[in-house]
C-alpha atoms as a PDB file:
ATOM      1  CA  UNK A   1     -62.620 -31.465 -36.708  1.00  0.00           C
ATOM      2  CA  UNK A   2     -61.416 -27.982 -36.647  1.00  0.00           C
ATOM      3  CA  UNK A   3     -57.680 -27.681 -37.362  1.00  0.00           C
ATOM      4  CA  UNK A   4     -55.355 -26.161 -34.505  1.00  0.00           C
ATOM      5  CA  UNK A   5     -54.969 -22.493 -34.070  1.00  0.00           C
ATOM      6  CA  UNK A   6     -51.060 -21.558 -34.538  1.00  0.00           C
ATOM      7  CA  UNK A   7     -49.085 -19.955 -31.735  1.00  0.00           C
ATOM      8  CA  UNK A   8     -47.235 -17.278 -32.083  1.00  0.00           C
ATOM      9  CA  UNK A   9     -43.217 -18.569 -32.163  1.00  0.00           C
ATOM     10  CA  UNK A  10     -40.966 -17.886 -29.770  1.00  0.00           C
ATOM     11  CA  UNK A  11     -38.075 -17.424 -32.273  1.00  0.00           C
ATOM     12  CA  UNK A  12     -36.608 -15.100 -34.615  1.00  0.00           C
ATOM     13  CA  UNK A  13     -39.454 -14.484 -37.614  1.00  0.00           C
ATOM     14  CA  UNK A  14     -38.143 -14.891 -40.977  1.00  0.00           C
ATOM     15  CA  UNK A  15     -39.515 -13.298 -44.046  1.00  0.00           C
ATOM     16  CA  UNK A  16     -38.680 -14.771 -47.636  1.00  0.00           C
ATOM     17  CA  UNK A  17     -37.494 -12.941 -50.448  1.00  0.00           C
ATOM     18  CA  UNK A  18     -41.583 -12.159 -52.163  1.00  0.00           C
ATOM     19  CA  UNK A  19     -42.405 -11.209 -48.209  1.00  0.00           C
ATOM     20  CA  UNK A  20     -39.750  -8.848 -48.450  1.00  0.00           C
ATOM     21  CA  UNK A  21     -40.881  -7.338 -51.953  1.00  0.00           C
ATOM     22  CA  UNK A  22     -44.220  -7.520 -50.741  1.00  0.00           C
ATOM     23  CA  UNK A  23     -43.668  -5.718 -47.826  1.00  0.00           C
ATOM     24  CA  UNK A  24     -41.903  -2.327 -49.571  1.00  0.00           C
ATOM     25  CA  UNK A  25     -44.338  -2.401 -52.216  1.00  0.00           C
ATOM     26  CA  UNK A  26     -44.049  -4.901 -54.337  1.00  0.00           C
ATOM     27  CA  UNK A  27     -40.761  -3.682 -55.752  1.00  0.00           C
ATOM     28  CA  UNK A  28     -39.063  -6.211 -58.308  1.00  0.00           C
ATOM     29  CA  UNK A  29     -36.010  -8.333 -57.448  1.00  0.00           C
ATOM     30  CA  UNK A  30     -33.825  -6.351 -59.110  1.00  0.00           C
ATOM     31  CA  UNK A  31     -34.133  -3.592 -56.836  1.00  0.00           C
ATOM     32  CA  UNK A  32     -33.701  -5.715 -53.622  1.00  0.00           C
ATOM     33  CA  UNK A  33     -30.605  -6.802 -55.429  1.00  0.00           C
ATOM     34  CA  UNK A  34     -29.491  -3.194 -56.095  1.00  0.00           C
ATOM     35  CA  UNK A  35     -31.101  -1.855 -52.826  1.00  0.00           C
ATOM     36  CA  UNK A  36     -28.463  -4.878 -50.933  1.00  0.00           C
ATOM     37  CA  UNK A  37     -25.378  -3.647 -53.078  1.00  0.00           C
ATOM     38  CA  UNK A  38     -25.639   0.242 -51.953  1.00  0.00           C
ATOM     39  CA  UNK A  39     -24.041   0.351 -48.988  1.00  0.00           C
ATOM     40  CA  UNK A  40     -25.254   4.097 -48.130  1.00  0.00           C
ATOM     41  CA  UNK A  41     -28.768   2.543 -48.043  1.00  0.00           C
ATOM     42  CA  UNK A  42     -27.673  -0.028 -45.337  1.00  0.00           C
ATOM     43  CA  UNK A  43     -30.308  -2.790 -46.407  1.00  0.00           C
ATOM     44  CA  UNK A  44     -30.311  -5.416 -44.391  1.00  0.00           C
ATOM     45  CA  UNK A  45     -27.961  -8.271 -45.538  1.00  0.00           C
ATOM     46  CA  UNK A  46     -30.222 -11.538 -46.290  1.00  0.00           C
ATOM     47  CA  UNK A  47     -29.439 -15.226 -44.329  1.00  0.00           C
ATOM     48  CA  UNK A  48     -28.944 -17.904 -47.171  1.00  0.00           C
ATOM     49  CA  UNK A  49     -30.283 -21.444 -46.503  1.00  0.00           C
ATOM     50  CA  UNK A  50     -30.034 -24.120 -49.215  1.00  0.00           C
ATOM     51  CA  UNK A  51     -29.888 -21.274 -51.499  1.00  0.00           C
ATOM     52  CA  UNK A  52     -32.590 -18.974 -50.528  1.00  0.00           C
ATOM     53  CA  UNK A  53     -32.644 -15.611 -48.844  1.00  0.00           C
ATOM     54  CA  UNK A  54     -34.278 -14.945 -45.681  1.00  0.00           C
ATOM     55  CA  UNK A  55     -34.115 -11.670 -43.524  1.00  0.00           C
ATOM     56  CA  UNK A  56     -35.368 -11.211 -39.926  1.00  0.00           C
ATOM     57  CA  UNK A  57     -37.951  -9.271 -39.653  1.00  0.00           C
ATOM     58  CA  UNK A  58     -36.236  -7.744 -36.644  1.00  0.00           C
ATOM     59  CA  UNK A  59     -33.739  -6.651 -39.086  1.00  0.00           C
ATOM     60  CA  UNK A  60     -35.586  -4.866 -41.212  1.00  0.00           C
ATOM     61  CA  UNK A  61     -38.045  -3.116 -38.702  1.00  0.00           C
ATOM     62  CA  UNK A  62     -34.959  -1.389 -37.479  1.00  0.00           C
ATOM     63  CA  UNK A  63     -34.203  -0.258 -41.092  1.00  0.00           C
ATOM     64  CA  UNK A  64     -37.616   1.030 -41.699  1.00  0.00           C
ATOM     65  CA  UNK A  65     -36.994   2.869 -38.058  1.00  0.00           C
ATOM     66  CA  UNK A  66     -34.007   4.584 -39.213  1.00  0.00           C
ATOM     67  CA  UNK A  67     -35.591   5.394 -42.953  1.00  0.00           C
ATOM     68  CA  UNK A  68     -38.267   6.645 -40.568  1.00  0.00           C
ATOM     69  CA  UNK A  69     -35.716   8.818 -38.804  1.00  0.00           C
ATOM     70  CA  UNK A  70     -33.829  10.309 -41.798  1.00  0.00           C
ATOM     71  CA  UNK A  71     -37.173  11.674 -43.239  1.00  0.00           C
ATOM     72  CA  UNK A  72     -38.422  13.957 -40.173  1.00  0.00           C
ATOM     73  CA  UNK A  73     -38.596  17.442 -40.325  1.00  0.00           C
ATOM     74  CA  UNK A  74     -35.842  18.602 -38.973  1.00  0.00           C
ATOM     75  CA  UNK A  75     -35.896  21.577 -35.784  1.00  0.00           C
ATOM     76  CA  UNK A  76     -36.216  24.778 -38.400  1.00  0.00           C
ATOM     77  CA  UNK A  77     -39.446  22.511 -40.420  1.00  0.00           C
ATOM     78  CA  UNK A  78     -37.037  21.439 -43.480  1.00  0.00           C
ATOM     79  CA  UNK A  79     -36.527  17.496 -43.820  1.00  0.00           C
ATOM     80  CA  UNK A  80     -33.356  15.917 -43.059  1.00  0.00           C
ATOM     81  CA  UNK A  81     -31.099  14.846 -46.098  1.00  0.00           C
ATOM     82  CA  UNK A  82     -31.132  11.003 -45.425  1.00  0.00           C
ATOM     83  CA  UNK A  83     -27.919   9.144 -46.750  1.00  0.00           C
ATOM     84  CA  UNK A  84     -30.015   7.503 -49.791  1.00  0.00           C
ATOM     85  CA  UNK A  85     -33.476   6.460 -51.178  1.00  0.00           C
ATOM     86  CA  UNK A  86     -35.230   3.261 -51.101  1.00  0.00           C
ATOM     87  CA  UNK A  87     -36.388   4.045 -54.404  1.00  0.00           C
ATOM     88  CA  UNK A  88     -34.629   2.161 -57.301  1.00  0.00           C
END
């Protein structure tokens, strides 16, 4: 018997702390750590359940967006000065 196909959730999706590294590279915890105590970077602030961080994914989308944002060309072709790095 073929196991049941998942549906998408309705909710809010979650990501856990290794999803998070994961997704920006594989970056170490330390730099999550140091990346959530600048606050010119504006990292998303984590949810903590039973110890453990979790971020919406919502959440971060809209910080890649405005990373996104901050490193366009600007109107005369030179980049835009964004308020920090992501890099540690």
């Amino acid at each position: 018997m073929a196991s049941p196909v998942p549906t998408p959730q309705a909710g809010p999706v979650y990501l856990t702390a290794s999803q998070v590294r994961a997704r920006y590279g594989g970056v170490a915890d330390m730099t999550i750590w140091r990346w959530l105590r600048d606050p010119a970077l504006g990292f998303p602030q984590p949810e903590y359940r039973r110890k453990r961080r979790y971020w919406l994914a919502s959440d971060l989308d809209a910080f890649d967006a405005k990373q996104r944002e901050a490193s366009r060309p600007g109107p005369s072709g030179a980049v835009q000065a964004a308020p920090a790095t992501m890099g540690a």
